[in-house]
Protein backbone atom coordinates (compact mmCIF):
# COMPACT_ATOMS: atom_id res chain seq x y z
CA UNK A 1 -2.11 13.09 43.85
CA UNK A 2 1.21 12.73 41.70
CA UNK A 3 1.94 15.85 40.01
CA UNK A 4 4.47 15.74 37.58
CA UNK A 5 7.91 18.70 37.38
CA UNK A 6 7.65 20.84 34.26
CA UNK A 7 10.50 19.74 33.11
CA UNK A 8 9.45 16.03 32.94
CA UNK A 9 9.32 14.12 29.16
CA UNK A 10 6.01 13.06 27.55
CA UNK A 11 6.19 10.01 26.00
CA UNK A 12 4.74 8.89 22.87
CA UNK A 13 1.57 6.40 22.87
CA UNK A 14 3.87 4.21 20.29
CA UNK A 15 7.60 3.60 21.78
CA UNK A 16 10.03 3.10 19.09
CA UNK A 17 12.66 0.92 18.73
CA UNK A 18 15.98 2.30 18.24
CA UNK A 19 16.56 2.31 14.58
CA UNK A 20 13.52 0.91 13.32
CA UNK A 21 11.93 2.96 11.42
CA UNK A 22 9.17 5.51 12.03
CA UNK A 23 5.82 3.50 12.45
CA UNK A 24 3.77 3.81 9.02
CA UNK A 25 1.80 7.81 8.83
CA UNK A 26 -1.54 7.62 7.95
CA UNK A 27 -1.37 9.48 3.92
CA UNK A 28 -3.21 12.38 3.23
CA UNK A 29 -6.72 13.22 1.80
CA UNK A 30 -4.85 13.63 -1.41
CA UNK A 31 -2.72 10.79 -1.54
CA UNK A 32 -5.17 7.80 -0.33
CA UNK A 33 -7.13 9.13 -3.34
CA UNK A 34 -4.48 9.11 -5.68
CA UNK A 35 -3.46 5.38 -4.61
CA UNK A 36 -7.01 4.44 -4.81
CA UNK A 37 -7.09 5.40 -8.44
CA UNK A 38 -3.76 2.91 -8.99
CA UNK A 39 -5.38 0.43 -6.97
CA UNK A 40 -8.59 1.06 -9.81
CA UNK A 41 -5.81 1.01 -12.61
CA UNK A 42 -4.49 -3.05 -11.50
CA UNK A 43 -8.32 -3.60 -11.04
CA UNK A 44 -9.05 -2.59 -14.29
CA UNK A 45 -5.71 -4.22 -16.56
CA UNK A 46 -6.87 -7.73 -14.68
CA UNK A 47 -10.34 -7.08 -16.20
CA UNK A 48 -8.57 -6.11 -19.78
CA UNK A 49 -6.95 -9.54 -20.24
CA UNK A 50 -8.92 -11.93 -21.67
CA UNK A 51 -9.69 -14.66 -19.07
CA UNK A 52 -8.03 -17.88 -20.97
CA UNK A 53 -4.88 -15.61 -21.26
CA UNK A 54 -5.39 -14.41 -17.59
CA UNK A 55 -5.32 -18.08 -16.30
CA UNK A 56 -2.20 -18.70 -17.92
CA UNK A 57 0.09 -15.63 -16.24
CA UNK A 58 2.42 -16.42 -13.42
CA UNK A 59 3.29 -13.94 -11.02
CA UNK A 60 6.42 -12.73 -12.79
CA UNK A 61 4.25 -11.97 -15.63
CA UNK A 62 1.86 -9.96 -13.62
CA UNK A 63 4.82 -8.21 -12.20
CA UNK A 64 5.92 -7.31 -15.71
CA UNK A 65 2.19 -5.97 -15.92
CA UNK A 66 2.85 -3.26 -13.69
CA UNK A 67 4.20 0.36 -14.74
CA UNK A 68 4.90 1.19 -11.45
CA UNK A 69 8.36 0.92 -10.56
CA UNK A 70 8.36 1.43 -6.51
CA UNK A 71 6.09 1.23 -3.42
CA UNK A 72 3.44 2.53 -2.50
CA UNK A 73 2.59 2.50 -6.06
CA UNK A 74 3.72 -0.66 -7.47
CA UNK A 75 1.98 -2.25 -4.37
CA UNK A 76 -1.78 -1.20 -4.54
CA UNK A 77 -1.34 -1.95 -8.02
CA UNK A 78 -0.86 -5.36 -7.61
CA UNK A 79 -3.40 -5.43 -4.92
CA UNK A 80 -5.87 -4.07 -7.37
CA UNK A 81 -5.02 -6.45 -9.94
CA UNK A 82 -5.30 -9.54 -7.33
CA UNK A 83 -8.74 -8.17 -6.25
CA UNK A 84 -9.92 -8.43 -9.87
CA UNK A 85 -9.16 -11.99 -9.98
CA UNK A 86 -10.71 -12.86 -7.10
CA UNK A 87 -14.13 -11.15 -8.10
């Protein structure tokens, strides 16, 4: 039997590299709703746009689609809109 000193570190179950940054937090109750409703929003402009016109968008045009300016917003956005295409 190994008993460890009181005074010896616990470790985390993730080791960190130094300066990287701080592995990705699961978000709140709150907040995983809220980005579900932008994922709905992309979801939902895809399904706006008439399909001829949706055919002919590019990706910087889809960008320009978006009214969110920065992650994690801007990104379940576009993963909302993507998932309309493809359904």
């Amino acid at each position: 039997m190994n008993a460890q000193s009181p005074s010896a570190k616990i470790r985390s179950a993730s080791p960190h590299r130094a300066g990287a940054s701080p592995v990705c937090k699961t978000p709140s109750v709150g907040e995983a709703y809220r980005l579900s409703r932008i994922h709905a929003e992309g979801w939902n402009a895809a399904h706006r746009i008439v399909g001829s016109t949706l055919d002919a968008l590019d990706g910087v045009q889809v960008e320009s689609l978006n009214p969110y300016a920065s992650d994690p917003e801007r990104t379940r956005w576009n993963a909302g809109f993507t998932s309309a295409l493809s359904s």
